[in-house]
Protein backbone atom coordinates (compact mmCIF):
# COMPACT_ATOMS: atom_id res chain seq x y z
CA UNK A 1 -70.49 0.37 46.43
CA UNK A 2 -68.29 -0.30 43.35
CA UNK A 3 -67.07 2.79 42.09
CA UNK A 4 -67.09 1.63 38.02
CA UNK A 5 -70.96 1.19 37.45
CA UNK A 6 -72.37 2.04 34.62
CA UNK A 7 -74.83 4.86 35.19
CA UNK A 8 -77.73 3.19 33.39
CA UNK A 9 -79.43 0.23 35.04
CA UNK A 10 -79.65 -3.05 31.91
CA UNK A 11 -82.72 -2.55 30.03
CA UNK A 12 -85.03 -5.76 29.47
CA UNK A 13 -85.69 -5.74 25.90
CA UNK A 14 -87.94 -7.69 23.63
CA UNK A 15 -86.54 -10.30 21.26
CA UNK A 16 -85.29 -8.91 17.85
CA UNK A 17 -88.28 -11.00 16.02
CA UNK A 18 -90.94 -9.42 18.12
CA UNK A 19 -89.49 -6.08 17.89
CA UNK A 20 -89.44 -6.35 14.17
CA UNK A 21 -92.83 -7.23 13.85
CA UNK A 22 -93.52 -4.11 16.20
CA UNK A 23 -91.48 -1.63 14.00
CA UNK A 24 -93.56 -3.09 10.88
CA UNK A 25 -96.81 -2.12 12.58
CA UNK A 26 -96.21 1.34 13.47
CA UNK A 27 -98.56 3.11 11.65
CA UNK A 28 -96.06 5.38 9.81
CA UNK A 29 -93.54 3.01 8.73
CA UNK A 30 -96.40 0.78 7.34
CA UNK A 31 -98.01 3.39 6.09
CA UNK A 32 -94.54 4.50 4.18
CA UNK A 33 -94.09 1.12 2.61
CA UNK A 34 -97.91 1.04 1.40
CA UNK A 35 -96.65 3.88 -0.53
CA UNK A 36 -93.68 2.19 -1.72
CA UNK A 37 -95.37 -0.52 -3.33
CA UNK A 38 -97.82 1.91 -4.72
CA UNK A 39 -94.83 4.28 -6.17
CA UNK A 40 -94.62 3.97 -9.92
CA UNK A 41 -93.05 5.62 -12.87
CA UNK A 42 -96.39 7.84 -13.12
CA UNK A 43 -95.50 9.25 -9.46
CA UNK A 44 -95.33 12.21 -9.40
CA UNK A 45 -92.23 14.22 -7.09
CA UNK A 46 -90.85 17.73 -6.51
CA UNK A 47 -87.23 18.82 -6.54
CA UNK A 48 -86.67 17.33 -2.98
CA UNK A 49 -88.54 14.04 -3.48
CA UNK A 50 -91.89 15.73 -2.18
CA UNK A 51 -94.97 14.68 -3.50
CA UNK A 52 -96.56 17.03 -5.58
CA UNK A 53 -99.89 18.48 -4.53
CA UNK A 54 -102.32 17.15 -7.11
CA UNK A 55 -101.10 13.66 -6.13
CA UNK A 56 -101.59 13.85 -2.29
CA UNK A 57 -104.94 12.52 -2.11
CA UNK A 58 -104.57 9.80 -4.29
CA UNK A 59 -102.11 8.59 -1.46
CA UNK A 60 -104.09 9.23 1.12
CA UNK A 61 -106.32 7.80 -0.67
CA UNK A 62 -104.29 4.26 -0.88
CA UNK A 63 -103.83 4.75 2.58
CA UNK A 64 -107.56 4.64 3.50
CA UNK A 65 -107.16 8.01 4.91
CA UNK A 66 -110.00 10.67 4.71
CA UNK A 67 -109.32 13.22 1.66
CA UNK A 68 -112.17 15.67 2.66
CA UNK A 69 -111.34 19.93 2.76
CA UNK A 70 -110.98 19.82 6.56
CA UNK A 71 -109.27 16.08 6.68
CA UNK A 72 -105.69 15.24 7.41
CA UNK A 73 -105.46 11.78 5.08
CA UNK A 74 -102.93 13.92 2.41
CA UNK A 75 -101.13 15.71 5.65
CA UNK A 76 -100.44 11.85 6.78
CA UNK A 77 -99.65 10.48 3.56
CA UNK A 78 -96.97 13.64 2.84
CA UNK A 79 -95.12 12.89 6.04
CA UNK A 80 -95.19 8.85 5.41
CA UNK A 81 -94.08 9.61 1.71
CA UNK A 82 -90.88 11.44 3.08
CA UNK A 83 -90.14 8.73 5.78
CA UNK A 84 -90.51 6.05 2.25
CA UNK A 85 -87.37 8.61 0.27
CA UNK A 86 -85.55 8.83 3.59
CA UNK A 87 -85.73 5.44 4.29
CA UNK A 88 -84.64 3.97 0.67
CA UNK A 89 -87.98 2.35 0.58
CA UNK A 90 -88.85 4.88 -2.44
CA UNK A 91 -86.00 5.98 -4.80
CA UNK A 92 -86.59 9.19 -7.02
CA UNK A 93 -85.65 9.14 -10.24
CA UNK A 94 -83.38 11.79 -12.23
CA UNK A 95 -85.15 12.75 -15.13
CA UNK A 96 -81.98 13.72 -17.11
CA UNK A 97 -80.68 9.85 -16.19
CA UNK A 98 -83.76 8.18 -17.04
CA UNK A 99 -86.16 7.36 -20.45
CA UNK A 100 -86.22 10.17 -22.60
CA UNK A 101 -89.75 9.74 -23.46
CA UNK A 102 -90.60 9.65 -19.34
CA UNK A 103 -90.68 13.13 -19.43
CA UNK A 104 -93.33 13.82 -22.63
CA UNK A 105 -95.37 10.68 -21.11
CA UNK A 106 -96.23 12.42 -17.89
CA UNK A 107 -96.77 15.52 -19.96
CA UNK A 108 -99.58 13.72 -21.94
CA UNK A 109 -101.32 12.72 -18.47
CA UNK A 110 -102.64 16.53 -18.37
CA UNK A 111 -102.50 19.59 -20.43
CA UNK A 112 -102.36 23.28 -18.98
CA UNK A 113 -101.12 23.60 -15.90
CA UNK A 114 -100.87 20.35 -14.74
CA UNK A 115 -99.31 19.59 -17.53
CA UNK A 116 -96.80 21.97 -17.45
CA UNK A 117 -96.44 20.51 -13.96
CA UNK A 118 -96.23 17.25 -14.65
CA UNK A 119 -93.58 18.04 -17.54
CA UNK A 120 -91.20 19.10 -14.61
CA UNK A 121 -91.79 17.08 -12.08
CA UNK A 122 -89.71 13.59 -11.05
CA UNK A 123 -90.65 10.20 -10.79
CA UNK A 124 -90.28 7.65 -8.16
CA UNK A 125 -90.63 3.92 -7.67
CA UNK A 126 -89.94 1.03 -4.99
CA UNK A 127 -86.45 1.46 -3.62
CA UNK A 128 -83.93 -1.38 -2.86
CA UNK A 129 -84.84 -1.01 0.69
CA UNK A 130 -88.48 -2.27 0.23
CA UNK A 131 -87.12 -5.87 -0.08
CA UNK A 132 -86.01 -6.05 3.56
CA UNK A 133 -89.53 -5.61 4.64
CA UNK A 134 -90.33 -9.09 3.58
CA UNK A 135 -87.32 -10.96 3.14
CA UNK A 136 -84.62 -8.80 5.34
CA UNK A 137 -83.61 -10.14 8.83
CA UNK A 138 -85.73 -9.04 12.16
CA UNK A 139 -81.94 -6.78 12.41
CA UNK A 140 -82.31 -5.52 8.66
CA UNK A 141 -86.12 -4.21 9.62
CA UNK A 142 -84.78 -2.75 12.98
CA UNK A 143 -82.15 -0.99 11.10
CA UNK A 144 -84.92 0.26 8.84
CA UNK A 145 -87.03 1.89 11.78
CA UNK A 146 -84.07 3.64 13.85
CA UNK A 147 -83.89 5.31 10.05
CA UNK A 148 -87.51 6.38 9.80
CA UNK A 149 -86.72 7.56 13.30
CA UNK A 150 -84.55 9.56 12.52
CA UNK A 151 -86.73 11.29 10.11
CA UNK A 152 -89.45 11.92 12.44
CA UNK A 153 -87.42 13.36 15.36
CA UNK A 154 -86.01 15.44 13.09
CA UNK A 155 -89.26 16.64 12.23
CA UNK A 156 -90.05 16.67 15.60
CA UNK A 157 -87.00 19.24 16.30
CA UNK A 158 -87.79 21.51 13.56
CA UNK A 159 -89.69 24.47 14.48
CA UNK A 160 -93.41 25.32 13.53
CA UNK A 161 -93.95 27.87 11.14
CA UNK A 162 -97.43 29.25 11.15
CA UNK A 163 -96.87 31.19 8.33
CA UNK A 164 -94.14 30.41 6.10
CA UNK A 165 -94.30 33.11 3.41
CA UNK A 166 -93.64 35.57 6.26
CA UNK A 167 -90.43 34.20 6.47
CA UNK A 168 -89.21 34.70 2.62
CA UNK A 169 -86.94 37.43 2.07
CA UNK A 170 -86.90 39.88 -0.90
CA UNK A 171 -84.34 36.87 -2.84
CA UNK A 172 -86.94 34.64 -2.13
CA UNK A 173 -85.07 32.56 0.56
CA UNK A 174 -86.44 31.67 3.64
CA UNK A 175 -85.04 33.63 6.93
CA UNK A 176 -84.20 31.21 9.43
CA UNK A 177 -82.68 34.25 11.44
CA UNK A 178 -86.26 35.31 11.91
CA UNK A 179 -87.37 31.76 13.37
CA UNK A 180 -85.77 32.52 16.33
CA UNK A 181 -84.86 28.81 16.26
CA UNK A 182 -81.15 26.69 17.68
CA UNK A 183 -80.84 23.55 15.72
CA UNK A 184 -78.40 21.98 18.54
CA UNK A 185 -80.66 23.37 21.33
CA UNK A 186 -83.96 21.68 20.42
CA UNK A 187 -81.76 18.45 19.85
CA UNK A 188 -79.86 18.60 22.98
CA UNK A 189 -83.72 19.57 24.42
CA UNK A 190 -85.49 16.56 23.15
CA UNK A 191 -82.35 13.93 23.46
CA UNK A 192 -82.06 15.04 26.91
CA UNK A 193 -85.93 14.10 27.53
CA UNK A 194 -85.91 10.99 26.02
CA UNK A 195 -82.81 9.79 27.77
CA UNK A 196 -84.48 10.83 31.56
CA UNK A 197 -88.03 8.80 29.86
CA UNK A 198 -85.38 6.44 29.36
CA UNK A 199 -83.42 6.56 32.66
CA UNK A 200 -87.16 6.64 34.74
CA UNK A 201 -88.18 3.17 32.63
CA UNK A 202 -84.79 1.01 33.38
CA UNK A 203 -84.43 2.03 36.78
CA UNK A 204 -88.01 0.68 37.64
CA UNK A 205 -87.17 -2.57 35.92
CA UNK A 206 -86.86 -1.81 32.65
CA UNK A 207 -90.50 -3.01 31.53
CA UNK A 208 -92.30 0.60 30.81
CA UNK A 209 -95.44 -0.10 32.42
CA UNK A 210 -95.83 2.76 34.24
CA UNK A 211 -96.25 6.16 32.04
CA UNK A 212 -94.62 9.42 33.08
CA UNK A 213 -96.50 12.23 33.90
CA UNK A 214 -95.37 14.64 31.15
CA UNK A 215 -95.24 17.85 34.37
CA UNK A 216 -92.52 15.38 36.00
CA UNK A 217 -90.80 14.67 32.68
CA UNK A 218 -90.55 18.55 31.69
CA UNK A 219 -89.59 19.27 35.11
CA UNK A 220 -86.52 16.60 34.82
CA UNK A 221 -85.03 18.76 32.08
CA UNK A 222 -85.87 22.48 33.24
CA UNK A 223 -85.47 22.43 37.34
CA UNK A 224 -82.32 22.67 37.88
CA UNK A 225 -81.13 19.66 40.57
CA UNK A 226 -80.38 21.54 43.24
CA UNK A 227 -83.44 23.90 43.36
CA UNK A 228 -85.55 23.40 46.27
CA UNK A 229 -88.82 25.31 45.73
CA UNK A 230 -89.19 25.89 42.25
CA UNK A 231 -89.42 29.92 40.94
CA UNK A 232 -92.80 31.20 38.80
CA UNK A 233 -90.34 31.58 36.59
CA UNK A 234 -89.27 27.84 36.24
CA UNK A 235 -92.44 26.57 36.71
CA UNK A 236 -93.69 28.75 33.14
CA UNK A 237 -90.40 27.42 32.01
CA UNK A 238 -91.65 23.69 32.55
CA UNK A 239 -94.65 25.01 31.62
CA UNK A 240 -93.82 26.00 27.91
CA UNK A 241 -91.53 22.52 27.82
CA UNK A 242 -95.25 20.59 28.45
CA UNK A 243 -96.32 22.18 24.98
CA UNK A 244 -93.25 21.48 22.90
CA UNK A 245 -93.76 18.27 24.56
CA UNK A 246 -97.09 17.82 23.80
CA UNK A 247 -96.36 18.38 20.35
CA UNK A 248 -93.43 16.47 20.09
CA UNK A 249 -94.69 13.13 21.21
CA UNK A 250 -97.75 13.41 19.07
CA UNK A 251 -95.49 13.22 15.84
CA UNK A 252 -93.38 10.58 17.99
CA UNK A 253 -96.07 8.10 18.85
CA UNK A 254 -97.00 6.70 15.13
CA UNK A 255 -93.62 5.16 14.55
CA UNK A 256 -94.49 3.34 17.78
CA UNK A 257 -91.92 5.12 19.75
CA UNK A 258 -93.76 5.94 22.83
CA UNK A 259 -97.93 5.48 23.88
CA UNK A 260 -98.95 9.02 24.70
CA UNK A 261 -101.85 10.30 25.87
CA UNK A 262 -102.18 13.91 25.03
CA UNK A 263 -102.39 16.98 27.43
CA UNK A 264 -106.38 17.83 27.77
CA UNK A 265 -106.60 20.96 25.57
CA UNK A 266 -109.81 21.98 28.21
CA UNK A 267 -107.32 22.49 30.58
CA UNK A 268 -105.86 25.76 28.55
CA UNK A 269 -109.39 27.05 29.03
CA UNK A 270 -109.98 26.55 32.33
CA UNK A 271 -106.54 28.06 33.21
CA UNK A 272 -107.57 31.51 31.48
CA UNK A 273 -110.95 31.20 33.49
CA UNK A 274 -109.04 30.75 37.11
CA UNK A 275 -106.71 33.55 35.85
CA UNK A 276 -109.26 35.68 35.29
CA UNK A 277 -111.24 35.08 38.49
CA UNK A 278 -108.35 34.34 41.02
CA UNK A 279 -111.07 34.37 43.90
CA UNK A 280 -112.67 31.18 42.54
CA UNK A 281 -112.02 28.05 44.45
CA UNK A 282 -113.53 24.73 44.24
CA UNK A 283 -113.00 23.99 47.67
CA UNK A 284 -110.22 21.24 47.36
CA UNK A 285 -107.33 21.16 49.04
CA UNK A 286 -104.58 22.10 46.71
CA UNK A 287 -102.13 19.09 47.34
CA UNK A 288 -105.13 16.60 46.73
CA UNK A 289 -104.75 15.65 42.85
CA UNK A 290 -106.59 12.56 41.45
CA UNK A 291 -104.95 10.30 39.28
CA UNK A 292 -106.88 11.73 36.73
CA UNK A 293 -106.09 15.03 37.11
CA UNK A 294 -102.99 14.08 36.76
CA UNK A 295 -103.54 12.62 33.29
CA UNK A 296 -105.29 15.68 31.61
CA UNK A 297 -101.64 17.09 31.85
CA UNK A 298 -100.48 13.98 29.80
CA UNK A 299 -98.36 10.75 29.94
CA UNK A 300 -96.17 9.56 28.26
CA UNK A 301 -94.42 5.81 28.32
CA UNK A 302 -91.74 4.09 26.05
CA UNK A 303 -93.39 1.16 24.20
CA UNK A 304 -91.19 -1.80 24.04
CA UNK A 305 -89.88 -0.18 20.48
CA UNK A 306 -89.41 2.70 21.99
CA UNK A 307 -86.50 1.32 25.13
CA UNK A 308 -84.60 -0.51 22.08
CA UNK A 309 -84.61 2.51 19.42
CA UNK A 310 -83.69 5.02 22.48
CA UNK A 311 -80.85 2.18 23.63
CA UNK A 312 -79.40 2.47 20.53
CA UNK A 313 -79.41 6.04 20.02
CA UNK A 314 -77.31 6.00 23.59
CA UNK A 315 -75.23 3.52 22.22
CA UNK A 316 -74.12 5.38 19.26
CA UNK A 317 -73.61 8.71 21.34
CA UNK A 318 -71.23 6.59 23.40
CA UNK A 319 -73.48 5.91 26.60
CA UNK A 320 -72.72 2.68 28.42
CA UNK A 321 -76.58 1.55 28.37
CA UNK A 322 -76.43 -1.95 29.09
CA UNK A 323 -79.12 -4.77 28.22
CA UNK A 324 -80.45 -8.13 29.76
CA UNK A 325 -78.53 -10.84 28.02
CA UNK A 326 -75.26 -8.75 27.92
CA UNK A 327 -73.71 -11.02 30.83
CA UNK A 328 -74.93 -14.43 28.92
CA UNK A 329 -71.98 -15.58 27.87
CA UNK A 330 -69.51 -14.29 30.49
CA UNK A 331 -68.25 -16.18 33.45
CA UNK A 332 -69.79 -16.46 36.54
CA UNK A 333 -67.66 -13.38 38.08
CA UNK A 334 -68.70 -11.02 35.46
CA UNK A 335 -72.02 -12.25 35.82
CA UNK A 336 -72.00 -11.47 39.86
CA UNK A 337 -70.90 -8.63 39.68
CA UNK A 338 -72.53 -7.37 37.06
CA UNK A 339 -75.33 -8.11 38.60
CA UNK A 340 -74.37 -5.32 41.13
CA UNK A 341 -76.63 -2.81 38.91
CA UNK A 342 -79.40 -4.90 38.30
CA UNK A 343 -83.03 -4.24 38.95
CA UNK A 344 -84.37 -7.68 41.10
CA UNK A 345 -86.76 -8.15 37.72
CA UNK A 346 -83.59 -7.79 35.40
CA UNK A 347 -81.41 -9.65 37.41
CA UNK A 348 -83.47 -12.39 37.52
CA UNK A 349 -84.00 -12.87 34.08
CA UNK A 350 -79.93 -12.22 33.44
CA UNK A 351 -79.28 -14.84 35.95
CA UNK A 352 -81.80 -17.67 33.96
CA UNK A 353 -80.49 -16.28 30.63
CA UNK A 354 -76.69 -17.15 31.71
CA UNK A 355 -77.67 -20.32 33.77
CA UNK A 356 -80.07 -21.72 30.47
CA UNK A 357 -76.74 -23.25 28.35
CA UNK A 358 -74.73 -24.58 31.37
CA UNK A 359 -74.68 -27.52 33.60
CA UNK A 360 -76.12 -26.62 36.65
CA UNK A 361 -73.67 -28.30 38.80
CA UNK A 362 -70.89 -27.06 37.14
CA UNK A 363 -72.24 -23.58 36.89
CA UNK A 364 -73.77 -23.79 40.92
CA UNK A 365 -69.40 -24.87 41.85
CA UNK A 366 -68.76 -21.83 39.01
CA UNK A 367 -70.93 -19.36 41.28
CA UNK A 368 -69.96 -20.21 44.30
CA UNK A 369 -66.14 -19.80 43.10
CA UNK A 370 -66.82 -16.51 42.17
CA UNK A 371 -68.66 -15.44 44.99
CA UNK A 372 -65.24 -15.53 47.53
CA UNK A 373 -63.19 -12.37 47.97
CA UNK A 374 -62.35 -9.70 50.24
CA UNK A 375 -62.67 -6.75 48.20
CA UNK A 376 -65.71 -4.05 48.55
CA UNK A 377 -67.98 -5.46 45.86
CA UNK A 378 -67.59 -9.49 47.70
CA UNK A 379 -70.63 -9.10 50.05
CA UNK A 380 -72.69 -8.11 46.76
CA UNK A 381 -71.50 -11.36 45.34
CA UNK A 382 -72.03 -13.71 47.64
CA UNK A 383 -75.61 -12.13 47.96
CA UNK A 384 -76.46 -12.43 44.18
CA UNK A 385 -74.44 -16.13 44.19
CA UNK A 386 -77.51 -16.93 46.59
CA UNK A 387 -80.08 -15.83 44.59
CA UNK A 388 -78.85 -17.74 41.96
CA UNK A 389 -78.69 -20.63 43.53
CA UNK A 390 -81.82 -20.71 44.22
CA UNK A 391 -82.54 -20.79 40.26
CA UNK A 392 -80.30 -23.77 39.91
CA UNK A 393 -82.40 -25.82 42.03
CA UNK A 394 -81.46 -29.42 43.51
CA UNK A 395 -78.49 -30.11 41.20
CA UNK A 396 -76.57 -26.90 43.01
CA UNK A 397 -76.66 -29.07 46.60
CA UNK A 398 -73.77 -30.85 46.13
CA UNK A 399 -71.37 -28.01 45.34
CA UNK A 400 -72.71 -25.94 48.25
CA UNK A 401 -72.15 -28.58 50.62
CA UNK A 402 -68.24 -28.95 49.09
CA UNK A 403 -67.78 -25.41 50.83
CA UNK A 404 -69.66 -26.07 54.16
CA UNK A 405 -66.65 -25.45 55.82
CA UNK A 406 -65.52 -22.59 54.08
CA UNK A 407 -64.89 -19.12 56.21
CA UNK A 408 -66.53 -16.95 53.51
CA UNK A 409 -69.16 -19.21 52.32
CA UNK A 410 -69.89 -21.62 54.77
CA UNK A 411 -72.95 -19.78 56.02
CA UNK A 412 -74.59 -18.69 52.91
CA UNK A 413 -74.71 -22.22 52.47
CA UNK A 414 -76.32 -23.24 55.66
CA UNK A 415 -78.74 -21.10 54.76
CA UNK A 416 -79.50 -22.16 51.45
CA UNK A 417 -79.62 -25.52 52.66
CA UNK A 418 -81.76 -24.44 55.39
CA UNK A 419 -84.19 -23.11 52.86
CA UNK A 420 -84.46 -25.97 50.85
CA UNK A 421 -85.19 -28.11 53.93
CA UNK A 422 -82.49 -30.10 53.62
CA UNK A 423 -81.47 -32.60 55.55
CA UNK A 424 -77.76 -32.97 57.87
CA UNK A 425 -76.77 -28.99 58.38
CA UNK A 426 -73.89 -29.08 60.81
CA UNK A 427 -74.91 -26.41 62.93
CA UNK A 428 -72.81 -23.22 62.34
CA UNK A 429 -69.85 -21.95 64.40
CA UNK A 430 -70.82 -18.57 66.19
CA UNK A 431 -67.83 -16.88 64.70
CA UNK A 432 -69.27 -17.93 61.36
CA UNK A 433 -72.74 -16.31 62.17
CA UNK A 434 -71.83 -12.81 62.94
CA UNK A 435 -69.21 -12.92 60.30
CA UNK A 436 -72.81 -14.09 57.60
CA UNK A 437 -74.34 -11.20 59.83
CA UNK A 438 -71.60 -8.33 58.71
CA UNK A 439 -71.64 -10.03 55.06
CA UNK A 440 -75.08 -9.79 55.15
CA UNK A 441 -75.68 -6.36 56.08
CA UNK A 442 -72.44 -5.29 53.69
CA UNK A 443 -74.62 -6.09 50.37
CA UNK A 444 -77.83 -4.75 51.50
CA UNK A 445 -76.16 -1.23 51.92
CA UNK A 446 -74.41 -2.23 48.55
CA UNK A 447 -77.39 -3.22 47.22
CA UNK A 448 -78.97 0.15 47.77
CA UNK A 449 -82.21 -1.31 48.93
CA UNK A 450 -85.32 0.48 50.96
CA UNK A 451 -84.23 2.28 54.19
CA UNK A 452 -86.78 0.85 56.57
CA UNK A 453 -86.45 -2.81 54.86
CA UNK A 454 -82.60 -2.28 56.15
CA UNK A 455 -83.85 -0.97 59.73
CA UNK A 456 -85.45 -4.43 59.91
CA UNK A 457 -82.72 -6.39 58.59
CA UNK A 458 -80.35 -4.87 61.14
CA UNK A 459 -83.03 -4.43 64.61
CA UNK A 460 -84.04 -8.69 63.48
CA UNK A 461 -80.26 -9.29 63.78
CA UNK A 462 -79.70 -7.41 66.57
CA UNK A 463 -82.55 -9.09 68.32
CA UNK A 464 -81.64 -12.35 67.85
CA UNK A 465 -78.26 -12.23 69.34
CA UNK A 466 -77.56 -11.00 73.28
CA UNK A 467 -74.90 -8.63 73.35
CA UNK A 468 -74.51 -8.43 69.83
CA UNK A 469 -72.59 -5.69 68.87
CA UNK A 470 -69.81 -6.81 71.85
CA UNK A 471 -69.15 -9.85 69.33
CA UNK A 472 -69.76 -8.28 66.44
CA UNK A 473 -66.75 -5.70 66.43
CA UNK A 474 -64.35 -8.83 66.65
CA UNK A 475 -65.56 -10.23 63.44
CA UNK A 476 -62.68 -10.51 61.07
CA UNK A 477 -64.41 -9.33 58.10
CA UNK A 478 -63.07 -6.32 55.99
CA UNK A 479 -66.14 -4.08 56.21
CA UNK A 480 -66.71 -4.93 59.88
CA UNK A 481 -66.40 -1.45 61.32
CA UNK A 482 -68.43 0.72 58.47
CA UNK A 483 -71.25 -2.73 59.08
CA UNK A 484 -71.37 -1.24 62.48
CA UNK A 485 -71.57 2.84 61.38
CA UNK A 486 -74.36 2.21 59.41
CA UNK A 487 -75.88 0.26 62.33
CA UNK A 488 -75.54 3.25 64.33
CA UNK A 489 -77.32 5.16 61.99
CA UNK A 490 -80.01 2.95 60.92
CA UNK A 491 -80.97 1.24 64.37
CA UNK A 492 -84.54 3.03 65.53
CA UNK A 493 -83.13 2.13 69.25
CA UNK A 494 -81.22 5.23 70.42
CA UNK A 495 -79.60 3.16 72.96
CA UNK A 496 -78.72 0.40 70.65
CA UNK A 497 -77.40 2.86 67.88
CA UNK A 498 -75.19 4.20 70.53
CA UNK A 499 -73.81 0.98 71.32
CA UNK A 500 -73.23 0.18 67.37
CA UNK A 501 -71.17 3.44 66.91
CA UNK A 502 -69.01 2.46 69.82
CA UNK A 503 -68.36 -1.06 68.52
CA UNK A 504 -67.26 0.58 65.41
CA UNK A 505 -64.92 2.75 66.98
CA UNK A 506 -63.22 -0.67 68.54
CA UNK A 507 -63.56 -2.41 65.21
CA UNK A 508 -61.36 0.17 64.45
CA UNK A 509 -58.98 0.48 67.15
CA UNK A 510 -58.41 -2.78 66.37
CA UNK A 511 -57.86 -2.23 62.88
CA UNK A 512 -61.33 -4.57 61.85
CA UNK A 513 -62.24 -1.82 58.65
């Protein structure tokens, strides 16, 4: 296997345009630039840009949100106002730069104390930032939600304070001794979950289907690799990571980051009830769990959104985290062997993205080019060259029968031209099938593929050649005698396997490997 892969499979992404119009429907950015437009020199901010109190439910209120005693409408509308400052969609004016008369005219809107409040508070209207919503580029609207991001994981990081006045000191500061709380260490925490969401989505294909079971996702972050059996004490340490979790992706989902569905809060309850009563069973056997018992505990998925803002959070931290479309305009080596860490669903649709400008003939003679060599990564090559081919199509027939003759790839083309049905294939050389047969097996164990898929790759070949592995050590192909090693341990024959290690000790003898 080629030791310089990147350690993150490509990601398939969505085009810019589509992700754009994503990022505008998350329901906290749009909610942030309803209250941009709405912003106006009768706003009325705090010393940090805040909303002040009084005004709260009138934005909730513009936001359709409920304004009731119990409701959340001004909660939401607080945390979409900050994302609007952050963001440069709202810009708060300086009093002491502004009108003069600003100040008295806000006065007059109340008298008492909300006048006096209004006499000190700060004004805010649509910032420069609110144009790029509807005349910006799909980029300029991207770059405006990996901002707002930014807010909310930040928010998401911070701790919660049940009660914050516990928490002033005698100067009227706030302790942040007493919070008990690592700025870095909740970072590194929740960066180092989102990159293993990350990680689990690309290396299934990159599309996100799926969701992750939040246990498995806690667990990828607390058990330490090498721990068999985990301790009680690491599983209450996964345990607390669910609830941080839990509350973490609730303030992650509305800016369209990830699809979550919460962690049952029945199941705290009937936790307590099975502590208390340890002798209660319900009869099932333990390792039987439904699918959705499995959900009360939560799950969690990266939307679309989600893969391109966590990409390019990587990105910026200096993580090679390639993407589909990366290899378009490279040539056809980079392309092949690039393809080396590609998902069969991404490399697909990186081989039709680099094939859609070209002409195939050209680019079928450009392939096959690339495909010779006799280094480690060549196998891999010639097997992804195939594949390709096969996306060409008819116009890639006459460059494949050009190198009919060739010792490398005269047999992958005998058998794309077998596969095709085509007509006048010179039958093959025997030399030149056990030499396809050691190429063969070469990229599959470079290719990293299902064990007992490679079992009947190797007992199919095995099978359809007498004395086999007597030929096979002769082959003059550089990864002829670790071909037959991995025979030996694959083959489900005992007596065959023992006949594969031996012809890989003469491959070697015989310097073959």
């Amino acid at each position: 296997m080629p030791e310089d892969r990147p350690t993150l499979p490509p990601v398939l992404l969505h085009s810019d345009a589509e992700l754009a119009r994503a990022a505008l429907a998350a329901p906290l950015l749009s909610r942030a630039v309803r209250l941009a437009r709405w912003a106006g020199p009768h706003t009325r901010v705090g010393a940090g840009g805040e909303l002040v109190d009084e005004q709260l439910p009138d934005a909730a209120r513009e936001l359709g949100l409920p304004t009731g005693e119990d409701d959340d409408g001004p909660a939401y509308a607080s945390e979409a106002w900050r994302v609007a400052v952050d963001t440069g969609l709202v810009e708060v004016d300086d009093p002491a730069d502004g009108d003069p008369s600003a100040d008295s005219d806000l006065a007059d809107d109340g008298d008492g104390e909300d006048g006096a409040a209004a006499a000190g508070a700060r004004s805010a209207v649509a910032g420069g930032n609110l144009a790029l919503v509807t005349q910006g580029s799909p980029q300029d609207v991207l770059g405006l939600w990996l901002d707002a991001l930014d807010v909310v994981l930040a928010d998401a990081e911070a701790p919660v304070v049940d009660d914050l006045q516990s928490l002033v000191g005698e100067d009227g500061e706030i302790d942040f001794d007493a919070l008990d709380w690592d700025p870095e260490a909740e970072a590194e925490f929740l960066e180092g979950v989102l990159g293993n969401l990350y990680l689990l989505t690309v290396s299934e294909g990159g599309a996100g289907e799926v969701p992750v079971p939040l246990p498995v996702l806690a667990a990828s972050v607390v058990v330490p690799e090498d721990m068999g059996e985990p301790t009680d004490e690491v599983l209450e340490q996964v345990s607390d990571a669910m609830m941080r979790l839990d509350d973490q992706f609730r303030l992650l989902e509305p800016i369209g980051l990830v699809e979550y569905r919460p962690v049952d809060e029945s199941l705290m309850a009937e936790e307590d009830e099975a502590a208390a009563d340890p002798v209660a069973d319900d009869g099932a056997p333990a390792d039987e769990v439904s699918e959705d018992d499995v959900a009360r505990y939560g799950l969690v998925r990266l939307t679309p959104l989600g893969l391109y803002g966590i990409r390019a959070r990587l990105l910026e931290a200096g993580v090679d985290a390639p993407a589909v479309g990366d290899l378009a305009d490279k040539g056809a080596d980079a392309l092949l062997d690039g393809l080396a860490r590609y998902p069969d669903p991404a490399a697909r649709a990186e081989t039709e993205l680099w094939l859609t400008p070209r002409d195939p003939a050209a680019a079928a003679r450009d392939l096959l080019a690339a495909a010779r060599g006799a280094d480690r990564g060549a196998p891999l090559r010639r097997l992804h060259c195939q594949q390709a081919l096969a996306l060409v199509g008819p116009h890639a027939e006459p460059a494949v029968r050009e190198v009919l003759e060739d010792a490398e790839l005269g047999g992958l083309a005998r058998v794309w031209l077998a596969e095709r049905g085509a007509a006048d294939v010179p039958p093959p050389p025997e030399s030149m099938i056990f030499w396809l047969a050691v190429d063969t097996i070469a990229a599959q164990l470079d290719a990293d593929g299902e064990v007992d898929e490679l079992q009947d790759l190797i007992e199919g070949l095995v099978g359809q050649h007498s004395g086999f592995f007597d030929a096979a050590w002769r082959v003059g192909h550089p990864a002829t005698a670790d071909v037959l090693e991995a025979m030996g341990r694959l083959h489900r024959d005992k007596g065959l396997a023992k006949e594969a290690r031996k012809a890989a000790f003469k491959a070697r003898s015989h310097g073959g490997g």
